[in-house]
N, C-alpha and C. Protein backbone atom coordinates (compact mmCIF):
# COMPACT_ATOMS: atom_id res chain seq x y z
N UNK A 1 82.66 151.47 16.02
CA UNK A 1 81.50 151.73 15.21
C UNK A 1 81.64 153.10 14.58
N UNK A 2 81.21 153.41 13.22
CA UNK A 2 81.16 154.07 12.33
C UNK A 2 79.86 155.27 12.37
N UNK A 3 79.58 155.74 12.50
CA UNK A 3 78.13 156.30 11.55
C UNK A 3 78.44 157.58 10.98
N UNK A 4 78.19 157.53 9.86
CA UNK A 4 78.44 158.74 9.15
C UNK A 4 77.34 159.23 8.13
N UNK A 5 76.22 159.89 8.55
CA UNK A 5 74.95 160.63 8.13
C UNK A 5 74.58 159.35 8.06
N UNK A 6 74.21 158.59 8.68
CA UNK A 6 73.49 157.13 9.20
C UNK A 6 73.13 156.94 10.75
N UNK A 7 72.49 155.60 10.42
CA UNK A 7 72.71 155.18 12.14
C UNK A 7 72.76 153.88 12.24
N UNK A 8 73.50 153.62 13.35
CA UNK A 8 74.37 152.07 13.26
C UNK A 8 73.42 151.96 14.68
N UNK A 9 73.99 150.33 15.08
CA UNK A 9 73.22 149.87 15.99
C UNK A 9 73.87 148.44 16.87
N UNK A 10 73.72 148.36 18.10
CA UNK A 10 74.31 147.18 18.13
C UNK A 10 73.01 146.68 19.04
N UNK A 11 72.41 145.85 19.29
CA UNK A 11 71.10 145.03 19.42
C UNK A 11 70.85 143.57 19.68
N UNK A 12 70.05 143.03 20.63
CA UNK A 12 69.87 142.13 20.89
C UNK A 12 71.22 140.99 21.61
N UNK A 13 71.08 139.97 20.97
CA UNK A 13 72.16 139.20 21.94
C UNK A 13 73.54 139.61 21.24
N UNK A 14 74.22 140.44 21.77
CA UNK A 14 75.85 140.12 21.08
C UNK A 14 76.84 140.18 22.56
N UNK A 15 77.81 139.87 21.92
CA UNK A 15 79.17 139.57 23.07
C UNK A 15 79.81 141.16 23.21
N UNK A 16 79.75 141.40 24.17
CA UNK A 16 80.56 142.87 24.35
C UNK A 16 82.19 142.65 24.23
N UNK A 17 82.89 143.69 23.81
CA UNK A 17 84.22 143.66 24.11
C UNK A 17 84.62 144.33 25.23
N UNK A 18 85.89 144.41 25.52
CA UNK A 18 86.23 145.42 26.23
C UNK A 18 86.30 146.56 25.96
N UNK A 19 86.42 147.15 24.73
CA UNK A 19 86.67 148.77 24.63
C UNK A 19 85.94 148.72 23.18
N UNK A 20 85.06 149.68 23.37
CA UNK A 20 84.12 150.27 21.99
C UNK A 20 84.39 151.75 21.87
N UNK A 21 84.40 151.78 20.44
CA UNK A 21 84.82 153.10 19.89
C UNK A 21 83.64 153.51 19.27
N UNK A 22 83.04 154.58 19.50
CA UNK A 22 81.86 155.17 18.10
C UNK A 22 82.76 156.69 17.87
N UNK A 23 82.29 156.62 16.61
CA UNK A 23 82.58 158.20 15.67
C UNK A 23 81.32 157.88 15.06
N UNK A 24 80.60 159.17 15.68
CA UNK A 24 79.57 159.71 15.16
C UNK A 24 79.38 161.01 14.45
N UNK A 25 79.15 160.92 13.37
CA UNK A 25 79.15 162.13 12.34
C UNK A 25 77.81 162.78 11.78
N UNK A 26 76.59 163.05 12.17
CA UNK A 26 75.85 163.51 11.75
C UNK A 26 74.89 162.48 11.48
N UNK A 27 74.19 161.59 12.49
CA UNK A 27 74.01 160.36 12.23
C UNK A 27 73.25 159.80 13.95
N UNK A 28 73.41 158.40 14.17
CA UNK A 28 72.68 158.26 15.51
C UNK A 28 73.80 156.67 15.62
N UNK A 29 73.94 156.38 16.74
CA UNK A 29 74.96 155.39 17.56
C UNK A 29 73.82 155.08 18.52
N UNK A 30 73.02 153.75 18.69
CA UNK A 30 72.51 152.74 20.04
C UNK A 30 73.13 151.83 20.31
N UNK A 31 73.82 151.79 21.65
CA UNK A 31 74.26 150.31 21.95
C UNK A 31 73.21 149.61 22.90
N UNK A 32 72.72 148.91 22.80
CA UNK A 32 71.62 148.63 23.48
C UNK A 32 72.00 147.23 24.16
N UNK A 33 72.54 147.04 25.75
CA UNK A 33 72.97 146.09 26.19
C UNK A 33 71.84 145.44 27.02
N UNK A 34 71.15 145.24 26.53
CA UNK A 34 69.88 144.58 27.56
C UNK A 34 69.85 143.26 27.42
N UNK A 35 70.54 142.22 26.21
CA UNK A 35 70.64 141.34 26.11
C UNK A 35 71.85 140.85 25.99
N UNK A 36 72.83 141.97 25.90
CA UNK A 36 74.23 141.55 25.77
C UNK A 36 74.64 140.50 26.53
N UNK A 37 75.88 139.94 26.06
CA UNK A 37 76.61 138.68 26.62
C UNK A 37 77.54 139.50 27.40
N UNK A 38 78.20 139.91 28.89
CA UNK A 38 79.52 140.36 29.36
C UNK A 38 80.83 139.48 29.78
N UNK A 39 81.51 139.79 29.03
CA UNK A 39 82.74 138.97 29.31
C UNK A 39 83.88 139.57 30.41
N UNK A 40 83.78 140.69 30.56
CA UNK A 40 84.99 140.96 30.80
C UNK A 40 84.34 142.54 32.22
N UNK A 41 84.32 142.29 33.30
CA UNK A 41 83.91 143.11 34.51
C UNK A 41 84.13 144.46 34.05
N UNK A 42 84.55 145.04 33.35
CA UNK A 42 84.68 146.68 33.05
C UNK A 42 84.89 146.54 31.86
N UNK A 43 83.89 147.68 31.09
CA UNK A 43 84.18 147.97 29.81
C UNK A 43 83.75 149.71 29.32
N UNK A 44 84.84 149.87 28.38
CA UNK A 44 85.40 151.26 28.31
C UNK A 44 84.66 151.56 27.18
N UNK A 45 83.59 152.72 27.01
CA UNK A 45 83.14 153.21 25.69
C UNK A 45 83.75 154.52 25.56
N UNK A 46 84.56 154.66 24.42
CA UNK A 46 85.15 155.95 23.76
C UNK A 46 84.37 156.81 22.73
N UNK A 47 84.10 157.96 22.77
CA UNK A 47 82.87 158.55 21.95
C UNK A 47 83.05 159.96 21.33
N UNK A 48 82.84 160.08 20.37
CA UNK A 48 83.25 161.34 19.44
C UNK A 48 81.72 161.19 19.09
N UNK A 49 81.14 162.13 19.23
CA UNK A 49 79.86 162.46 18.70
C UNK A 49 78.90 162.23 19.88
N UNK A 50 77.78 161.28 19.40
CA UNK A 50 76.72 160.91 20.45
C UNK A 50 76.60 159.71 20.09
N UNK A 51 75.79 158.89 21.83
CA UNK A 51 75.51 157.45 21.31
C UNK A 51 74.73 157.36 22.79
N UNK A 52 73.25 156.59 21.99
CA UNK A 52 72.80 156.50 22.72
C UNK A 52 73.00 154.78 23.53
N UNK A 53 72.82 154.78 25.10
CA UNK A 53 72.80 153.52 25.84
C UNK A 53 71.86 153.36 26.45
N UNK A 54 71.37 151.45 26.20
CA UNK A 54 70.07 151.09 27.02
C UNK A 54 71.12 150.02 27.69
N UNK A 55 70.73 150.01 29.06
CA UNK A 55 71.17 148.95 30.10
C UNK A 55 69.95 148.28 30.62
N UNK A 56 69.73 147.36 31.19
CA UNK A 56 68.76 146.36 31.98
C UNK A 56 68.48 147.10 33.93
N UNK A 57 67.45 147.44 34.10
CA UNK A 57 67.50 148.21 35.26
C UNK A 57 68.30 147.71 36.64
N UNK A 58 68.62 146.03 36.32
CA UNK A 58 69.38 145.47 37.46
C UNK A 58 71.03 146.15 37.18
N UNK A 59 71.12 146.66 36.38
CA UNK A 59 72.87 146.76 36.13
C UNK A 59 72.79 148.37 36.26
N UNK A 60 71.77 148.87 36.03
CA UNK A 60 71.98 150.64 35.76
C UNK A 60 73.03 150.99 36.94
N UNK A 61 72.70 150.52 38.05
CA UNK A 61 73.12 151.06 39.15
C UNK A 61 74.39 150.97 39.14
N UNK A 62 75.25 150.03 38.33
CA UNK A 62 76.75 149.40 37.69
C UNK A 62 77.15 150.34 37.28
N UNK A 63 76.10 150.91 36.12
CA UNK A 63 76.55 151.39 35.04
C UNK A 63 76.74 153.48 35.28
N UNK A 64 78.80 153.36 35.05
CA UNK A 64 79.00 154.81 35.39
C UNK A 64 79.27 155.64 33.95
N UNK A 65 78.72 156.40 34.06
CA UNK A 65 79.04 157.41 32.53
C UNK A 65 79.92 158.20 32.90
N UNK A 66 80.96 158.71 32.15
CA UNK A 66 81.69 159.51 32.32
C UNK A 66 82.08 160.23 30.67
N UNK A 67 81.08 161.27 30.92
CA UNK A 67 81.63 162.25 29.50
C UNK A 67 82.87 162.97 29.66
N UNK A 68 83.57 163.38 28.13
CA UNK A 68 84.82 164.04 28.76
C UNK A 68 84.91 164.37 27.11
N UNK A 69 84.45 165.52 26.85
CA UNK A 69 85.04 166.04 25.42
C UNK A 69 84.37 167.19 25.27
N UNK A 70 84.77 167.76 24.34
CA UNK A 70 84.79 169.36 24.02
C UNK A 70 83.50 169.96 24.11
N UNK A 71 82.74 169.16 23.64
CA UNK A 71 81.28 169.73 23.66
C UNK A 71 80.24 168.30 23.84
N UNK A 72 79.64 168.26 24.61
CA UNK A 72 78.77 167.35 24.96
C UNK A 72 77.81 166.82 25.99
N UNK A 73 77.31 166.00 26.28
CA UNK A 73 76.12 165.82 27.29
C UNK A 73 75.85 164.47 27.74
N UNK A 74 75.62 164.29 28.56
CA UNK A 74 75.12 163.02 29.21
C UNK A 74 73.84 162.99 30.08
N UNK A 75 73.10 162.26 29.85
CA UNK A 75 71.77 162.22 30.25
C UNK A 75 71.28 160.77 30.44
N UNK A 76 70.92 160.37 32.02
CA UNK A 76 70.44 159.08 33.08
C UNK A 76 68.95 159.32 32.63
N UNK A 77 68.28 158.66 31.84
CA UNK A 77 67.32 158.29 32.36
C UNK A 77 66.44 156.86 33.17
């Protein structure tokens, strides 16, 4: 995923892949998996910028963040 002085979105029912990329440029990234389809037991999000994630409260506890870049933040709510 793209956003560049925009904001992209991924929403409602879609099929996850295994590995998602966002480049975020001045702009806003939601992946919002609350209805997602999962195919595949682990999946890898790669992130340049920011992006925000909604999970379903049965999976949060699944779900591990791991930031790792020059300048940035991660925040559980």
């Amino acid at each position: 995923m793209v956003s560049i002085l925009s904001s992209n979105e991924r929403t409602g029912v879609w099929t996850v892949p295994r590995e998602i990329t966002v480049y975020d440029f001045l702009g806003s990234v939601e992946l919002d998996f609350t209805d997602a389809v999962f195919q595949h037991p682990d999946v890898t999000i790669k992130v340049l910028g920011s992006v925000e994630v909604k999970v379903k409260r049965t999976i949060k506890e699944k779900f591990v963040a791991f930031a790792n870049s020059l300048k940035g933040t991660f925040q559980s709510r």
